[in-house]
C-alpha atoms as a PDB file:
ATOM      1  CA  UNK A   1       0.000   0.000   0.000  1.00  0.00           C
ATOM      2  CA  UNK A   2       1.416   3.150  -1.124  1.00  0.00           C
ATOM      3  CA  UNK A   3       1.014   6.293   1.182  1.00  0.00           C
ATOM      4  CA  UNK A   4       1.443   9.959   0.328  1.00  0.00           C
ATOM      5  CA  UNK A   5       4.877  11.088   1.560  1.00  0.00           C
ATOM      6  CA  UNK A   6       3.437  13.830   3.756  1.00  0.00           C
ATOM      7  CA  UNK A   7       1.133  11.825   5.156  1.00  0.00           C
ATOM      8  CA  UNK A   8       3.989   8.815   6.163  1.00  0.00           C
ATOM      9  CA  UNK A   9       5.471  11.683   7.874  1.00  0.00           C
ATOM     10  CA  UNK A  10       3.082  12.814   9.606  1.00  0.00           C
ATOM     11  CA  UNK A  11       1.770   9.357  10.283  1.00  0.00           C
ATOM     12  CA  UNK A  12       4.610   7.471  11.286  1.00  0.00           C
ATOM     13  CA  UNK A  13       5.150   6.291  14.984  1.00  0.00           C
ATOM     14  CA  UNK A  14       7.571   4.857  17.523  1.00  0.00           C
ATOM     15  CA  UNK A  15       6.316   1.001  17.408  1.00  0.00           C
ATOM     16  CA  UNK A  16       7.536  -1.147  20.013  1.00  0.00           C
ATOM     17  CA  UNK A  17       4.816  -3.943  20.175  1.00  0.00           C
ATOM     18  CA  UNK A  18       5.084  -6.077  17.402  1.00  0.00           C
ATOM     19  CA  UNK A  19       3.221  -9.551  16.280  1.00  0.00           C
ATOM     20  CA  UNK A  20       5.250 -12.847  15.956  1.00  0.00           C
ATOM     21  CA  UNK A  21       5.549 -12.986  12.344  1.00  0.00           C
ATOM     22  CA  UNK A  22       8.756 -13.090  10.513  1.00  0.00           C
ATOM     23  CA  UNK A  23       9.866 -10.442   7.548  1.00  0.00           C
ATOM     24  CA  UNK A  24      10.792 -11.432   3.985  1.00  0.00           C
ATOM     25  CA  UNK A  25      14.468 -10.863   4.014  1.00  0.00           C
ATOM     26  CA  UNK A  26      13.650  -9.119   0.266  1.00  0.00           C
ATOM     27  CA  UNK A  27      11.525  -6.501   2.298  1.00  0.00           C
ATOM     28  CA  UNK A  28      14.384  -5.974   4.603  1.00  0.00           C
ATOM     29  CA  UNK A  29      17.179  -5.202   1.670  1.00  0.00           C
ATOM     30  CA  UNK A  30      14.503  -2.825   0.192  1.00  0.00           C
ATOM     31  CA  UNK A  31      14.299  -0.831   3.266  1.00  0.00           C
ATOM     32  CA  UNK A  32      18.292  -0.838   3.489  1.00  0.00           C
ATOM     33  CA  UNK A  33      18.123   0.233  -0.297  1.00  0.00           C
ATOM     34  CA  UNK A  34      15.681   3.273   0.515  1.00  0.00           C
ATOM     35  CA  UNK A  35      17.943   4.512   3.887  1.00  0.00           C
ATOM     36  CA  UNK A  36      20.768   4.148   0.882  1.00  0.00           C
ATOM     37  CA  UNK A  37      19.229   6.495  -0.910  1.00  0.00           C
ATOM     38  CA  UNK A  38      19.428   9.218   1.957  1.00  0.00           C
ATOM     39  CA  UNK A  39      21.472  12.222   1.162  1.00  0.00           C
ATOM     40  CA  UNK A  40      25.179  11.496   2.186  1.00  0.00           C
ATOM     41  CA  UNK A  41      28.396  13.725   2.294  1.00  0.00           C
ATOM     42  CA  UNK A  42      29.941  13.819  -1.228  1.00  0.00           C
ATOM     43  CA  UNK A  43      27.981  10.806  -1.742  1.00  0.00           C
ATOM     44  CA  UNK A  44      30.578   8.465  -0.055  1.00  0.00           C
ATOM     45  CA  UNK A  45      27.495   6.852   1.482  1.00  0.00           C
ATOM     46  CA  UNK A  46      29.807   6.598   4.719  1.00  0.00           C
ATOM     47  CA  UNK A  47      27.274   4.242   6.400  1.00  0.00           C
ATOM     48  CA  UNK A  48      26.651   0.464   6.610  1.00  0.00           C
ATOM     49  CA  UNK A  49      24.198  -1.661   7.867  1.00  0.00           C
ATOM     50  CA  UNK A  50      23.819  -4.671  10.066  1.00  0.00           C
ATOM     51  CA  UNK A  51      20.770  -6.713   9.954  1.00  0.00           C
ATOM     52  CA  UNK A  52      20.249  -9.082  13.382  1.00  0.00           C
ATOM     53  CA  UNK A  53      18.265 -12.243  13.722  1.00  0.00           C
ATOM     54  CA  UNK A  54      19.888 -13.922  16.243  1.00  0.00           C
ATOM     55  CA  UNK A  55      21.667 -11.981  18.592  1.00  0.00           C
ATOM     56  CA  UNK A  56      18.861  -9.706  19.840  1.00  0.00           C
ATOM     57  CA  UNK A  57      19.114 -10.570  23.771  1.00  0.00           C
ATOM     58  CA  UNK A  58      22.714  -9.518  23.949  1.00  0.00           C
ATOM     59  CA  UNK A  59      21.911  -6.347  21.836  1.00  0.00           C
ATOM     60  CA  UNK A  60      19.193  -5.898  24.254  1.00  0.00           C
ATOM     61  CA  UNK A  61      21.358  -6.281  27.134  1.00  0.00           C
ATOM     62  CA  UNK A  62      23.346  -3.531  25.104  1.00  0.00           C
ATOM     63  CA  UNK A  63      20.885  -1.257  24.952  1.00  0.00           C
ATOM     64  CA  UNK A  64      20.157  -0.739  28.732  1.00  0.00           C
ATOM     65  CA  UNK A  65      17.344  -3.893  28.477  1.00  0.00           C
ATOM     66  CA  UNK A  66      15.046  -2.307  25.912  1.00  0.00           C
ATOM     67  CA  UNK A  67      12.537  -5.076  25.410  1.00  0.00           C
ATOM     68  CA  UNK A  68      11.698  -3.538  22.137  1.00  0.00           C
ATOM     69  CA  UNK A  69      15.210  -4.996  20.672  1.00  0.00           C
ATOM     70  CA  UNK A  70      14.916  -8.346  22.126  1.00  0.00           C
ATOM     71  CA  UNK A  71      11.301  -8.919  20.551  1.00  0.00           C
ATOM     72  CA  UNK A  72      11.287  -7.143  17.288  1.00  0.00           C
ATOM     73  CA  UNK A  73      11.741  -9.942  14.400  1.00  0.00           C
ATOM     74  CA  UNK A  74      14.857  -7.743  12.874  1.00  0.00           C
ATOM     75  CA  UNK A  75      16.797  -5.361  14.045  1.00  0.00           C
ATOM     76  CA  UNK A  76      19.030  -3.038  12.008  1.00  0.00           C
ATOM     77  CA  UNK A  77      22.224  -1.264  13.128  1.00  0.00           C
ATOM     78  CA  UNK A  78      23.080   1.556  11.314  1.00  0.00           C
ATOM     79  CA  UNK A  79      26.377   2.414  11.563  1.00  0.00           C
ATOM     80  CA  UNK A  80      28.907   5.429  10.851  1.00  0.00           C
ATOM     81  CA  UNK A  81      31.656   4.208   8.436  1.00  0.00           C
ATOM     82  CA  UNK A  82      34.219   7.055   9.664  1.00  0.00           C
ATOM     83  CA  UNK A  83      37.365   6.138   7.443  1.00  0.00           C
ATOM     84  CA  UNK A  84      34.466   5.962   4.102  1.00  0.00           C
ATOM     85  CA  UNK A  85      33.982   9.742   4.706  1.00  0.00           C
ATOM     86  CA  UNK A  86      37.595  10.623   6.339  1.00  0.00           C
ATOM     87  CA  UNK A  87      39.645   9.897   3.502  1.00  0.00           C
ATOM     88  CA  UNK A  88      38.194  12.943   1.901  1.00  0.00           C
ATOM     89  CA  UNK A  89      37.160  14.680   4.677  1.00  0.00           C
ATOM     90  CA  UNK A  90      39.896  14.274   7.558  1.00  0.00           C
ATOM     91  CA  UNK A  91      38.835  14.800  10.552  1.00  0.00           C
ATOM     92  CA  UNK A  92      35.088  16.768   9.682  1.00  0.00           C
ATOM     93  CA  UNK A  93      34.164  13.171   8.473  1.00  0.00           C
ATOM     94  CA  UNK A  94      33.586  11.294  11.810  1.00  0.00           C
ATOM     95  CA  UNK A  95      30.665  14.294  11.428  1.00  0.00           C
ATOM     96  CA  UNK A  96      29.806  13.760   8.388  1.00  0.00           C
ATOM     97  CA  UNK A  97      29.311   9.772   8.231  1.00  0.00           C
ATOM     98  CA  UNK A  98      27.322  10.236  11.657  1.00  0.00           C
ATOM     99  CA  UNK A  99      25.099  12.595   9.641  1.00  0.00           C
ATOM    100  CA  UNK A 100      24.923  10.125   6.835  1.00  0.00           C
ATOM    101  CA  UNK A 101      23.861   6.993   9.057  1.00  0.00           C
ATOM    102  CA  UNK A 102      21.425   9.973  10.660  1.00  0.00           C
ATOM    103  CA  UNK A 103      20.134  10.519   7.369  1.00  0.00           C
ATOM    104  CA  UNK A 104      19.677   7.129   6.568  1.00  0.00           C
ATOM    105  CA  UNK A 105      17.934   6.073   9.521  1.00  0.00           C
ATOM    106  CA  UNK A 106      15.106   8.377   8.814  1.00  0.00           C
ATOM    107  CA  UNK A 107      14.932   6.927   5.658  1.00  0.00           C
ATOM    108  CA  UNK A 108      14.584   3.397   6.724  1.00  0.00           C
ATOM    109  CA  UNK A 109      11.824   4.751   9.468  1.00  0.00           C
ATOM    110  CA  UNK A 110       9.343   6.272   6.587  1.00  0.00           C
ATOM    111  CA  UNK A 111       9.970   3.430   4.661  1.00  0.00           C
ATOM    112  CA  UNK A 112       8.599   0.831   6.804  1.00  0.00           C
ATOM    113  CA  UNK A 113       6.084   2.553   7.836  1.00  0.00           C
ATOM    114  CA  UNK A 114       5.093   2.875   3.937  1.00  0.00           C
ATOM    115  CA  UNK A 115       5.326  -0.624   3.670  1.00  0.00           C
ATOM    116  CA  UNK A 116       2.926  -1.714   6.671  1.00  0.00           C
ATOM    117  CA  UNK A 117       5.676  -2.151   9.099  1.00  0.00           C
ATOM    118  CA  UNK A 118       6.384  -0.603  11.978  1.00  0.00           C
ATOM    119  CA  UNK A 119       9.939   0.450  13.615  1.00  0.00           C
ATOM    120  CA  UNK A 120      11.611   1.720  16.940  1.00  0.00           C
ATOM    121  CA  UNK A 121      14.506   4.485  16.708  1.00  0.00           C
ATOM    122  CA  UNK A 122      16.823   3.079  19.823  1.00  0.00           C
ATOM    123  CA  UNK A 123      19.686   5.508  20.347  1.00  0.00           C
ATOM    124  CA  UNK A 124      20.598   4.440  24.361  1.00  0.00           C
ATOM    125  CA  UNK A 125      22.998   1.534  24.163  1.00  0.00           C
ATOM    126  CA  UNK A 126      26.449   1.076  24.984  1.00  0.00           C
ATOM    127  CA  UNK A 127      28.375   2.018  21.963  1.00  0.00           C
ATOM    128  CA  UNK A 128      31.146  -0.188  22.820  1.00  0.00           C
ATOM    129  CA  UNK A 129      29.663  -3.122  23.664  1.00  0.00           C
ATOM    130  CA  UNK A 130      27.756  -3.617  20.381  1.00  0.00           C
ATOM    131  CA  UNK A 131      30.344  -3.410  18.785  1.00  0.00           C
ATOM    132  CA  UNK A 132      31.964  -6.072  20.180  1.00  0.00           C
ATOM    133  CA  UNK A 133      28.648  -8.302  19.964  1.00  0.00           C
ATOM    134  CA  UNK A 134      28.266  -7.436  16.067  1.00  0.00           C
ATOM    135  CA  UNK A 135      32.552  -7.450  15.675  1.00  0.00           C
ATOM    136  CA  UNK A 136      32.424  -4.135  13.800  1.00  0.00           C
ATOM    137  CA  UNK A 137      35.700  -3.415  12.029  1.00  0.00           C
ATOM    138  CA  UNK A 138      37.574  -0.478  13.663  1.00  0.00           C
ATOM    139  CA  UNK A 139      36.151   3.009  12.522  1.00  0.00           C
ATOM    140  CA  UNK A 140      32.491   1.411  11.671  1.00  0.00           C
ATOM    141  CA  UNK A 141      30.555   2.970  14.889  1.00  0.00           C
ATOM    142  CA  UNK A 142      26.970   2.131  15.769  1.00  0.00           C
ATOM    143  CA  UNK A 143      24.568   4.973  15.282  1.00  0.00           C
ATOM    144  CA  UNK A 144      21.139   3.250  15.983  1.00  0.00           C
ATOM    145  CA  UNK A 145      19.630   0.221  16.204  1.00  0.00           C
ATOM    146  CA  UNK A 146      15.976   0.256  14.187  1.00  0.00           C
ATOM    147  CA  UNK A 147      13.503  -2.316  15.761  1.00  0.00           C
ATOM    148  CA  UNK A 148      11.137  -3.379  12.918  1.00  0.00           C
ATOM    149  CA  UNK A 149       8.261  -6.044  13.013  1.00  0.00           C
ATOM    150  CA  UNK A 150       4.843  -6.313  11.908  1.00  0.00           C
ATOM    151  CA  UNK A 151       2.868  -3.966  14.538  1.00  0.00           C
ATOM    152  CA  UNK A 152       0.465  -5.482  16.921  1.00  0.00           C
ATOM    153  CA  UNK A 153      -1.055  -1.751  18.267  1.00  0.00           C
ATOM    154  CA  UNK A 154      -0.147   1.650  16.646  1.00  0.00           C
ATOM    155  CA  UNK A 155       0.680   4.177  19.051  1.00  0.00           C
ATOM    156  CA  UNK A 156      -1.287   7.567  19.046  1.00  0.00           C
ATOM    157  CA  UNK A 157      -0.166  10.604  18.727  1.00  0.00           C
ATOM    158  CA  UNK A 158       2.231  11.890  20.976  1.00  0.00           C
ATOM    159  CA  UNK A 159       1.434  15.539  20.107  1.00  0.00           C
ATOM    160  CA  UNK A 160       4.252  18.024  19.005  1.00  0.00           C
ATOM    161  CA  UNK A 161       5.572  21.278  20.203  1.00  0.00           C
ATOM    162  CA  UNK A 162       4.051  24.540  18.494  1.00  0.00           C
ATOM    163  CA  UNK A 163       6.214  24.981  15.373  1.00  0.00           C
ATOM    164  CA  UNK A 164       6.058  28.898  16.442  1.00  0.00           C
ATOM    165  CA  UNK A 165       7.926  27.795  19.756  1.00  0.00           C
ATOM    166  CA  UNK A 166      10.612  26.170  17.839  1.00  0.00           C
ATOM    167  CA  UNK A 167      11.388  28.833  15.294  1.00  0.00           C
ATOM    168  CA  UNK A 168      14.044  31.376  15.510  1.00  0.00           C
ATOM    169  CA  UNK A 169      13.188  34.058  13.123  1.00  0.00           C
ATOM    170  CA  UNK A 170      17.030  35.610  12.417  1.00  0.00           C
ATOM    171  CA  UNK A 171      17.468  39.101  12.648  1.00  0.00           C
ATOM    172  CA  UNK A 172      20.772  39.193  10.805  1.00  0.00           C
END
């Protein structure tokens, strides 16, 4: 089912309950392909993905025992390939392939929520320690791990801040 891209944004939502039913792995490259497609610094792409079955509890564990990792069916780690973007960009790329795997994350969000899925941003976790459990190469850091599964309950709304509370009109 195809959804207006406006509306995906406005629609999409933190899911953290999810049924017990297992995702095509084809579904799961697509969604790597579309947070792929997010803008990236020079277009070095300075970001790669992990995709975990099997070691969930540990990543859990990882992540300060958010349940959500444990019991989603996959769970992505996006990751910041610093020496991708630092061989161009020195020492500015550690920033720039953290903004890339930023980038890409959102991506990957809107896209499984186009697709009928449903997905959990988890940013708390020991950076260190994942790394170890997924034996990333030196220089490949973990941004965020996305929790995605077929969603039992959609969350409502959370409500947002006034946009006129957030905007700084410059004066300069």
């Amino acid at each position: 089912m195809q959804k207006d891209c406006l509306n995906v944004i406005r629609e999409r939502r933190s899911v953290r309950d999810f049924l017990d039913k297992k995702i095509d792995p084809i579904i799961i490259r697509k969604l790597i392909e579309y947070g792929n497609y997010a803008p990236s610094a020079g277009n070095l792409q300075a970001r790669d993905f992990v995709v975990v079955t099997t070691k969930k509890d540990e990543l859990a564990d990882a992540a300060l025992g958010q349940k959500v990792i444990k019991d989603a069916p996959v769970v992505i780690v996006v990751c910041a390939n610093i020496p991708r973007s630092s061989r161009k960009y020195g020492k500015r790329g550690t920033l720039y392939a953290i903004q890339d795997a930023t980038a890409a994350v959102q991506n990957i969000l809107l896209a499984t929520h186009t697709l009928g899925l449903g997905a959990c941003w988890v940013g708390a976790f020991d950076e260190r320690r994942v790394s170890e459990i997924l034996e990333l190469p030196d220089g490949v850091i973990p941004i965020a791990m996305i929790a995605i599964g077929y969603p039992k309950t959609i969350p409502p709304n959370p409500g947002r801040i006034e946009v006129e509370k957030l905007i700084h009109w410059g004066k300069w």
